[in-house]
N, C-alpha and C. Protein backbone atom coordinates (compact mmCIF):
# COMPACT_ATOMS: atom_id res chain seq x y z
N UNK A 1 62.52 39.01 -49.65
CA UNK A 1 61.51 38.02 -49.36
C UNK A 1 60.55 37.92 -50.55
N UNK A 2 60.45 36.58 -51.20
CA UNK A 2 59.57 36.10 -52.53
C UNK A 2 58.27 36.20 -51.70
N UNK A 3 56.91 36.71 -52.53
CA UNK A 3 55.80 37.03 -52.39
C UNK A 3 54.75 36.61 -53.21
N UNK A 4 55.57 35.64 -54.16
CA UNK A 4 55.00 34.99 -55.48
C UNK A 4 53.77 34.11 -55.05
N UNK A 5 52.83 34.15 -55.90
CA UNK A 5 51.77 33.27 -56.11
C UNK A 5 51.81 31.93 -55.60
N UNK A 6 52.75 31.31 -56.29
CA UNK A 6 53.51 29.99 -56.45
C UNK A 6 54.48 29.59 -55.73
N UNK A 7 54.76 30.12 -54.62
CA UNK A 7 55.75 30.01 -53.80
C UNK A 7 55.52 29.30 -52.51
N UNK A 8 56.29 28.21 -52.98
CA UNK A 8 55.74 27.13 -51.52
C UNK A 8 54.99 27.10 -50.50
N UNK A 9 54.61 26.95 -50.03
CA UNK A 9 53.44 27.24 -48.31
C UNK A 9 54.26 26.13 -47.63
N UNK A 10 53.99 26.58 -46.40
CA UNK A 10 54.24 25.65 -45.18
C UNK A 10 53.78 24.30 -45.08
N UNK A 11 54.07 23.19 -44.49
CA UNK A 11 53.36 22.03 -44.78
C UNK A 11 53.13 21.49 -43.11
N UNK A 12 52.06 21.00 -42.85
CA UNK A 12 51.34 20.55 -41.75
C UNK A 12 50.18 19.91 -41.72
N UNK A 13 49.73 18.97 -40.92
CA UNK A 13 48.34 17.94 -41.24
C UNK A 13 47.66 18.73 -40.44
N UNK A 14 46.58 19.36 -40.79
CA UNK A 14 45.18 18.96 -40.15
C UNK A 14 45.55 19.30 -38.38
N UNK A 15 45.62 17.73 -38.18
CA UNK A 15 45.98 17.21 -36.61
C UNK A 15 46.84 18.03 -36.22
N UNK A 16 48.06 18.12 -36.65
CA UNK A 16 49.15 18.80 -36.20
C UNK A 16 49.16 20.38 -36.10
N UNK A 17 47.88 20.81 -36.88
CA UNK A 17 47.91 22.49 -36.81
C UNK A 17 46.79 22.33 -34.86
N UNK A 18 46.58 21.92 -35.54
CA UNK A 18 45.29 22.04 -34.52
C UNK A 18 46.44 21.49 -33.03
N UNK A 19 47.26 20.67 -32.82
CA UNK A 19 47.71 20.10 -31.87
C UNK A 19 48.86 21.46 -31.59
N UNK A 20 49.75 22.14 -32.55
CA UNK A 20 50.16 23.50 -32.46
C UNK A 20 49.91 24.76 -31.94
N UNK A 21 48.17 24.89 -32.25
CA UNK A 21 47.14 26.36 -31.95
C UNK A 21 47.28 25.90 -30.55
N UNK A 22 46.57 24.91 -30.20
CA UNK A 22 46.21 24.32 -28.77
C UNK A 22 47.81 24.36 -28.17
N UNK A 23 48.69 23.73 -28.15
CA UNK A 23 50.00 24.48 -27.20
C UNK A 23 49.61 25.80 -27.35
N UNK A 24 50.19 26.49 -28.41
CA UNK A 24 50.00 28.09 -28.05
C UNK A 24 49.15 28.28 -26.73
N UNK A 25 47.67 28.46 -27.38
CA UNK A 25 46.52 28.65 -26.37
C UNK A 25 47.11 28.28 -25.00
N UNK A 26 47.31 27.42 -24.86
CA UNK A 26 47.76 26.51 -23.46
C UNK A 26 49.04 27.81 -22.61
N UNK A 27 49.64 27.70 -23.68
CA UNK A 27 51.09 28.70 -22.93
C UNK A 27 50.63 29.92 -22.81
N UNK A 28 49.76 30.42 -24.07
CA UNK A 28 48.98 31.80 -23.60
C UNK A 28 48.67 32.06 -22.52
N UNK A 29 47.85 31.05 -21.97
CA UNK A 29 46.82 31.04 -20.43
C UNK A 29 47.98 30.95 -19.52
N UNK A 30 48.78 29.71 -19.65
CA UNK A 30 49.65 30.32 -18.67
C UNK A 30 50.53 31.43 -18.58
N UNK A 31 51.23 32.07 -19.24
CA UNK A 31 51.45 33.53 -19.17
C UNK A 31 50.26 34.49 -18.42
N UNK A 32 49.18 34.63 -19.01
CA UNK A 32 48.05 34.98 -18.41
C UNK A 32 47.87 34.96 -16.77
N UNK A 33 48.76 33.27 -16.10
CA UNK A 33 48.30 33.40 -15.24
C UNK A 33 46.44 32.70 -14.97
N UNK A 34 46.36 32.80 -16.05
CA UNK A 34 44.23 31.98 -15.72
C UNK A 34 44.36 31.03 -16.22
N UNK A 35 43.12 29.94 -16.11
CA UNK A 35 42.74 29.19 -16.40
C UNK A 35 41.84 29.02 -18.00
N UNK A 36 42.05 28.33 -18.52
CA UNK A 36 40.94 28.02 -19.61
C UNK A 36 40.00 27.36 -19.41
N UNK A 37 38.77 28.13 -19.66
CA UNK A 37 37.27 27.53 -19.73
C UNK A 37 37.19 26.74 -20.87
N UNK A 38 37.59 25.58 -20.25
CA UNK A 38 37.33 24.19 -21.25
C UNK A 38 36.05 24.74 -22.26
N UNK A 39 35.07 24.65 -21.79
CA UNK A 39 33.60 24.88 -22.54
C UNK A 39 33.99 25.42 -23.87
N UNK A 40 34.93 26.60 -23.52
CA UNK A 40 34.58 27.55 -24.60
C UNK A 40 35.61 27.22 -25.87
N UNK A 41 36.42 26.38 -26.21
CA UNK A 41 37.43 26.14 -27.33
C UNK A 41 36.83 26.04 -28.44
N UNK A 42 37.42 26.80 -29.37
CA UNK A 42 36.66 26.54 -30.81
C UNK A 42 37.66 26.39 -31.71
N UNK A 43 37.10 25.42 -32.45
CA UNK A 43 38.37 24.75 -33.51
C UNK A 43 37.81 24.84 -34.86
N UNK A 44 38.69 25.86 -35.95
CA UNK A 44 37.97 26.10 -37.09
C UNK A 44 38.66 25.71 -38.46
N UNK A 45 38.87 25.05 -39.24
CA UNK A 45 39.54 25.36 -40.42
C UNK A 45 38.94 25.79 -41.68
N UNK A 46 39.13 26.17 -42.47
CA UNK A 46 39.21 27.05 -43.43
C UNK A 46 40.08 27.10 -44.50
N UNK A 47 38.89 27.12 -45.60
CA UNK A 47 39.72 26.86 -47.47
C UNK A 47 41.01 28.44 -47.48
N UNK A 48 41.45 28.06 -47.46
CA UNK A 48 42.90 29.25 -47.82
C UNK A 48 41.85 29.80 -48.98
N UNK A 49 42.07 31.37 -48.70
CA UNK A 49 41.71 32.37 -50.09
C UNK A 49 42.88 33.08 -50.78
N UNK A 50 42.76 32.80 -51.91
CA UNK A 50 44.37 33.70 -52.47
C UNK A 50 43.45 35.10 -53.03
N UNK A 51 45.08 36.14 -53.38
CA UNK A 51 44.35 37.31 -53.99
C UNK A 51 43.23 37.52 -54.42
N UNK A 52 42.84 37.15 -55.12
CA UNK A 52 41.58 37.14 -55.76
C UNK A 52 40.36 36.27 -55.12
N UNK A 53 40.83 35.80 -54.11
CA UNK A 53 39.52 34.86 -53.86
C UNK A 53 39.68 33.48 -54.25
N UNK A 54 40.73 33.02 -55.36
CA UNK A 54 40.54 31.94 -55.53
C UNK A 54 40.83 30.81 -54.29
N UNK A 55 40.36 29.80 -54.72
CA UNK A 55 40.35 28.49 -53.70
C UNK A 55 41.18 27.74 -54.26
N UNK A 56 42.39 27.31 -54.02
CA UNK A 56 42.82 25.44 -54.45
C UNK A 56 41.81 24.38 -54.38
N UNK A 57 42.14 23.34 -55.02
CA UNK A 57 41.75 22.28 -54.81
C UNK A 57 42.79 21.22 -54.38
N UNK A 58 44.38 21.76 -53.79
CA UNK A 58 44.94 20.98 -53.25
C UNK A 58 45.29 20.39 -51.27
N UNK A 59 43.96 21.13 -50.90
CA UNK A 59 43.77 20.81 -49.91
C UNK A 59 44.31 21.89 -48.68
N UNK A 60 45.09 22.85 -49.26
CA UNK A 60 45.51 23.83 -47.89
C UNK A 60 44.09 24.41 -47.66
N UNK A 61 44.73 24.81 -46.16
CA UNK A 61 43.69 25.55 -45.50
C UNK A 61 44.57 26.32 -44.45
N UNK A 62 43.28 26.96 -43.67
CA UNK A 62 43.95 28.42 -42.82
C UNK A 62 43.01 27.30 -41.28
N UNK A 63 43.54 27.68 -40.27
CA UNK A 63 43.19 27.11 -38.95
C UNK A 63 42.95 28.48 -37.94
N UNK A 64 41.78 28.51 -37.40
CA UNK A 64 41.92 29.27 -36.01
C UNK A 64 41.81 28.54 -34.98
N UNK A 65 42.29 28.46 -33.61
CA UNK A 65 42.00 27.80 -32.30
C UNK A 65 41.86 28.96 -31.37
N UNK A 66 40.70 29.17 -30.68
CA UNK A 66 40.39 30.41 -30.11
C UNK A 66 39.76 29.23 -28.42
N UNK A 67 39.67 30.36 -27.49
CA UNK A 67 39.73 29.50 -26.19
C UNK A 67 39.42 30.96 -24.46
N UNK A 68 38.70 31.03 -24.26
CA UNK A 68 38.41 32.03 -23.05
C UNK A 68 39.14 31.99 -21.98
N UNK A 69 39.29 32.66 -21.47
CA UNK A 69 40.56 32.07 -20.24
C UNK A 69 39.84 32.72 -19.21
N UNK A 70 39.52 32.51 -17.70
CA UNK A 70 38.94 32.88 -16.76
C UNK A 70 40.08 33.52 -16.03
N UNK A 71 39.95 34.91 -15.93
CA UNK A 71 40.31 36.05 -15.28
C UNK A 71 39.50 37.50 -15.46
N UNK A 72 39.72 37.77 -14.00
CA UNK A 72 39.44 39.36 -13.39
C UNK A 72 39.41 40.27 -14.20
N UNK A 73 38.58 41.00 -14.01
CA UNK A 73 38.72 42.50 -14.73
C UNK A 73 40.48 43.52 -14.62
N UNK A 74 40.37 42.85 -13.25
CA UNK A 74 41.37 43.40 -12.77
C UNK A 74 42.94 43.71 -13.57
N UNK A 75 43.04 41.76 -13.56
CA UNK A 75 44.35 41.52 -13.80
C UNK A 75 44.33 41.35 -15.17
N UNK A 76 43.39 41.76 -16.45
CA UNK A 76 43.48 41.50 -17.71
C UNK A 76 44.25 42.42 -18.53
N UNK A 77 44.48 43.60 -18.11
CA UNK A 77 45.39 44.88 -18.60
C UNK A 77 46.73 44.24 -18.44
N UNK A 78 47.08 43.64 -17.13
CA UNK A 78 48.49 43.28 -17.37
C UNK A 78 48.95 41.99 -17.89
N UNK A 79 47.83 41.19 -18.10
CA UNK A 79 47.65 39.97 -18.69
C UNK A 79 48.00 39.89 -20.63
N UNK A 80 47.60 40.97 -20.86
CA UNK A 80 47.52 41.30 -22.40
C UNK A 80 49.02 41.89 -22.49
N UNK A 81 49.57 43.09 -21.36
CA UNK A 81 50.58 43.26 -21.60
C UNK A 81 51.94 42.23 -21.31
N UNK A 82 51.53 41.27 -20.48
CA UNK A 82 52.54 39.94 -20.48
C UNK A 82 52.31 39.11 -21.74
N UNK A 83 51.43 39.08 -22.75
CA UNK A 83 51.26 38.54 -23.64
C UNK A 83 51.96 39.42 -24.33
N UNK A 84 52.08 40.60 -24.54
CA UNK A 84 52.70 40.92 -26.01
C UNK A 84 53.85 40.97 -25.47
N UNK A 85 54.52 41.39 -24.22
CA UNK A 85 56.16 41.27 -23.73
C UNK A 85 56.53 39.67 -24.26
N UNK A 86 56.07 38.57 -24.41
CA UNK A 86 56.18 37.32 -24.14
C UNK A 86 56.57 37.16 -26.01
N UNK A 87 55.30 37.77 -26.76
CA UNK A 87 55.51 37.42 -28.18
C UNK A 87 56.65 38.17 -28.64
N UNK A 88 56.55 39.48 -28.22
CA UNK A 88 57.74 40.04 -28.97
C UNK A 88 58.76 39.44 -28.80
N UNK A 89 59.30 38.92 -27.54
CA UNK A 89 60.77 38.12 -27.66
C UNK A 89 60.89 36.98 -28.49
N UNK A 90 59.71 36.38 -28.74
CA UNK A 90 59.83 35.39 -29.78
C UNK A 90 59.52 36.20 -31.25
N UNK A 91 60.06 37.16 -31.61
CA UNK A 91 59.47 37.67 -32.84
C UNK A 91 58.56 38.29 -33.17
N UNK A 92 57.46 38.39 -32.62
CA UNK A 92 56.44 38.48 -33.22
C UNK A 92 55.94 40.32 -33.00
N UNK A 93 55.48 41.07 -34.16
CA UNK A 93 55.49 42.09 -34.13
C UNK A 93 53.80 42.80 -33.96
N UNK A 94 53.79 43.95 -33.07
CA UNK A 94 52.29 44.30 -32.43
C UNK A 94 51.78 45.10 -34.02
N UNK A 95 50.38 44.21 -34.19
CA UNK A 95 49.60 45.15 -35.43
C UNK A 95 48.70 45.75 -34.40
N UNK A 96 48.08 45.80 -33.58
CA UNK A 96 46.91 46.43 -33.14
C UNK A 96 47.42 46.20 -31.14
N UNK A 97 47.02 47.57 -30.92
CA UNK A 97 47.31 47.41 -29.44
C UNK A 97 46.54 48.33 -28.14
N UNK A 98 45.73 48.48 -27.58
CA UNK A 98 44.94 49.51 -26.69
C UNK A 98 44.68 48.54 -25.07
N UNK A 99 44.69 49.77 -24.53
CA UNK A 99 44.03 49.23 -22.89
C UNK A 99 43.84 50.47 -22.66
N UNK A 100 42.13 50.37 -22.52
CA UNK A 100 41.33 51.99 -22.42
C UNK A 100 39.99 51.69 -22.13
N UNK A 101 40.12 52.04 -20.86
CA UNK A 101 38.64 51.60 -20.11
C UNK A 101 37.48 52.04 -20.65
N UNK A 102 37.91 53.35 -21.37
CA UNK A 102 36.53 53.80 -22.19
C UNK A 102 36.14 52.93 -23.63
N UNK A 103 36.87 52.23 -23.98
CA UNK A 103 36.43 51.48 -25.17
C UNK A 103 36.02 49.98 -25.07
N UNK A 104 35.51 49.30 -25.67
CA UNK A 104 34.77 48.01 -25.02
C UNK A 104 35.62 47.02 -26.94
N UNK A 105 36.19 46.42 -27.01
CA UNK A 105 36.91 45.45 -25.83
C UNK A 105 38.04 46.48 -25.28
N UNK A 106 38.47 47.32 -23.74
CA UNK A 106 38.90 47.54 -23.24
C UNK A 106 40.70 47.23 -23.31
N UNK A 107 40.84 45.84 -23.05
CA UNK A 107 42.31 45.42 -23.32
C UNK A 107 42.01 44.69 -24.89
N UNK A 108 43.12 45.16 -25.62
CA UNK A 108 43.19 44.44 -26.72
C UNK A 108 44.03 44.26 -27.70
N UNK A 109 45.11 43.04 -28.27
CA UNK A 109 46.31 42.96 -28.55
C UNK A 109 46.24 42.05 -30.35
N UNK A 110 46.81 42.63 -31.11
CA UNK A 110 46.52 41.75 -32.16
C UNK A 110 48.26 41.61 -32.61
N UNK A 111 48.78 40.39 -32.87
CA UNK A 111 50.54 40.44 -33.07
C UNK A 111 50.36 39.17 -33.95
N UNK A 112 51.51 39.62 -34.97
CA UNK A 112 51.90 38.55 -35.79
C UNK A 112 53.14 38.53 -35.98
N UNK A 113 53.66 37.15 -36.42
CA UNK A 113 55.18 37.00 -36.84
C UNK A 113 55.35 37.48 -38.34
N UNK A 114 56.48 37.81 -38.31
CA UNK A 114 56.72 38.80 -39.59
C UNK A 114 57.57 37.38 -40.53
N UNK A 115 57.96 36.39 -40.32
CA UNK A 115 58.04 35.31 -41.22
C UNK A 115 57.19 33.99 -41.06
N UNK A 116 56.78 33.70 -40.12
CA UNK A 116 56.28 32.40 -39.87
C UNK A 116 54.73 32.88 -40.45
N UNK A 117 54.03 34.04 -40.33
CA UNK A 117 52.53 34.81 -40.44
C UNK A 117 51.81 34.14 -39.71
N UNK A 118 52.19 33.24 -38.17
CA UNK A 118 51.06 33.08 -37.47
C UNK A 118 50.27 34.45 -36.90
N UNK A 119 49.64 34.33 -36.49
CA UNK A 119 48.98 35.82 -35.42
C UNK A 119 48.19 35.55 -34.11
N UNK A 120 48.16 36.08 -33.47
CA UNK A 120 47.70 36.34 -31.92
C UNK A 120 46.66 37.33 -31.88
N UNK A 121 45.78 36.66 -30.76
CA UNK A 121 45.11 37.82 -30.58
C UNK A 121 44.67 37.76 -29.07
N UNK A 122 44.78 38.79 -28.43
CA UNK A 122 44.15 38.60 -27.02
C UNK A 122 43.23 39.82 -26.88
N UNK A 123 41.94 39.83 -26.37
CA UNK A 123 41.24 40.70 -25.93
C UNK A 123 39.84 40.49 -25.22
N UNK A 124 39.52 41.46 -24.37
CA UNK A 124 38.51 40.85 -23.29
C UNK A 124 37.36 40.55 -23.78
N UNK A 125 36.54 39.91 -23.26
CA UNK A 125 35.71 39.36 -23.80
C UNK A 125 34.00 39.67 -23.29
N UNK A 126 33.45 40.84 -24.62
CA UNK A 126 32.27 41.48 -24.22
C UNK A 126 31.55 41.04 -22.85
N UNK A 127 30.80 39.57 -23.56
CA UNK A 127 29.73 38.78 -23.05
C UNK A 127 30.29 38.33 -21.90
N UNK A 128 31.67 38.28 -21.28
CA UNK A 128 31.77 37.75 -19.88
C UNK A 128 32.67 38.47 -18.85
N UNK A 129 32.83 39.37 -18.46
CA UNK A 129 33.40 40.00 -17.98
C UNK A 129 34.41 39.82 -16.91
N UNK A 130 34.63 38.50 -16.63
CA UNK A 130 35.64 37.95 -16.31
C UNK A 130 36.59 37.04 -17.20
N UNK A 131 36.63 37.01 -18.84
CA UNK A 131 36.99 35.96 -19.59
C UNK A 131 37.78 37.19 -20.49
N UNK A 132 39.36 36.30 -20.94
CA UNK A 132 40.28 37.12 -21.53
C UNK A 132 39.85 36.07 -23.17
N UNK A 133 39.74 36.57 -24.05
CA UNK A 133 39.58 35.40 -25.65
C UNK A 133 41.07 35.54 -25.75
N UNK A 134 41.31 34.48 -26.13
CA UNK A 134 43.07 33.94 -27.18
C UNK A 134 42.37 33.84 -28.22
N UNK A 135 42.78 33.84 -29.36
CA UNK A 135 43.12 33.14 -30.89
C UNK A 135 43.79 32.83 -31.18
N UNK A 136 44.45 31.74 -31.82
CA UNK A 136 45.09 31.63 -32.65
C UNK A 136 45.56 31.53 -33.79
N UNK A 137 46.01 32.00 -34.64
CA UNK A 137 45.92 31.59 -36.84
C UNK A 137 47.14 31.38 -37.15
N UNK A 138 46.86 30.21 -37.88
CA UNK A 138 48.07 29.93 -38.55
C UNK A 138 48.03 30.43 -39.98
N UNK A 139 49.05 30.07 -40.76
CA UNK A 139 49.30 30.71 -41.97
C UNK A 139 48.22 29.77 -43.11
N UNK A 140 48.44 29.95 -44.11
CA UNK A 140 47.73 29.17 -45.08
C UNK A 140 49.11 27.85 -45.11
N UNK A 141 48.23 27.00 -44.90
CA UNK A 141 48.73 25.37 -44.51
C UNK A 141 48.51 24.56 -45.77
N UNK A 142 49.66 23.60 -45.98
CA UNK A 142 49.25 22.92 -47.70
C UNK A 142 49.97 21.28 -46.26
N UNK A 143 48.45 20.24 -46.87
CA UNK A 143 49.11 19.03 -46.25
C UNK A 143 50.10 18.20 -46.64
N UNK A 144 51.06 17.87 -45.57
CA UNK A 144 51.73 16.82 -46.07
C UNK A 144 51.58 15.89 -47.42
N UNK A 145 52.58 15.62 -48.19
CA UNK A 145 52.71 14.80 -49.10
C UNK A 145 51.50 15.20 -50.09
N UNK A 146 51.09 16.41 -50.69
CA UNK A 146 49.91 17.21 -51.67
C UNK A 146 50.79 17.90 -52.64
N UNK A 147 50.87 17.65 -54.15
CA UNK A 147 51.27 18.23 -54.76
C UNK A 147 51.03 19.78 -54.87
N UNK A 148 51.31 21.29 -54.46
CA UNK A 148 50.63 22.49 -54.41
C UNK A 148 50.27 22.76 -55.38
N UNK A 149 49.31 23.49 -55.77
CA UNK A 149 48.83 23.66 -56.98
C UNK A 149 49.01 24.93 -57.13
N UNK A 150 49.47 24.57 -58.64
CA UNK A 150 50.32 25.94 -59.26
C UNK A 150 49.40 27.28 -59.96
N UNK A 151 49.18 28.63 -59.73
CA UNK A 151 48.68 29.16 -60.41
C UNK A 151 48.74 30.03 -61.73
């Protein structure tokens, strides 16, 4: 697997990352089993940083879509663990993983795909004690029809 500087990025608009995160999110919750608290969706993009920090000026960027999902204290331990049973069959491999009542966030799952580099994250959510957080990230995104800029 090439790891080069200069080595193509993925290509996606804007709209379409964001219309991507949001399925996820969506299928998340349902796995989950809860509902999403409309209120709480947050939609972010972000200048891609390479090694060093540098920025392009050809327009990629990095996307998060993050979203609360209304459920129990109860049922959030097995909620996180139907989330990572769910990713792993699609690929995706656990970086970070705990459910331990003594630690605050309590349930908490961080997984990424080992080629695509989206990542997941599920974990409970301090401030509401009935609310599970999703995230979502996509990879560093170069838009449609943008020449990439070479370093």
């Amino acid at each position: 697997m090439s790891s080069g500087v200069n080595d193509p990025l993925p290509r996606m608009s804007r709209e379409d990352a964001e219309a991507w995160a949001a399925h996820w999110i969506e299928s998340l919750a349902r796995t989950t089993g809860g509902e999403i608290d409309e209120g709480t969706k947050k939609i972010n993009f972000f200048d891609c940083l390479g090694k060093n920090d540098e920025i392009a000026e050809d327009g990629r960027f990095d996307h998060s879509y993050s979203a609360r999902v209304v459920l129990s204290p109860e049922a959030r331990t097995q909620a996180v663990i139907d989330i990572r049973d769910t990713l792993e069959e699609k690929g995706f491999e656990v970086t970070s993983y705990r459910s331990d009542p003594s630690l605050t966030p309590a349930n908490m799952l961080r997984m990424r795909h080992p080629e695509d580099h989206q990542s997941v994250t599920a974990e409970d959510f301090a401030e509401n004690e009935n609310h599970l957080l999703l995230i979502v990230r996509t990879p560093c995104l170069l838009p449609p029809d943008v020449e990439q800029q070479q370093f």
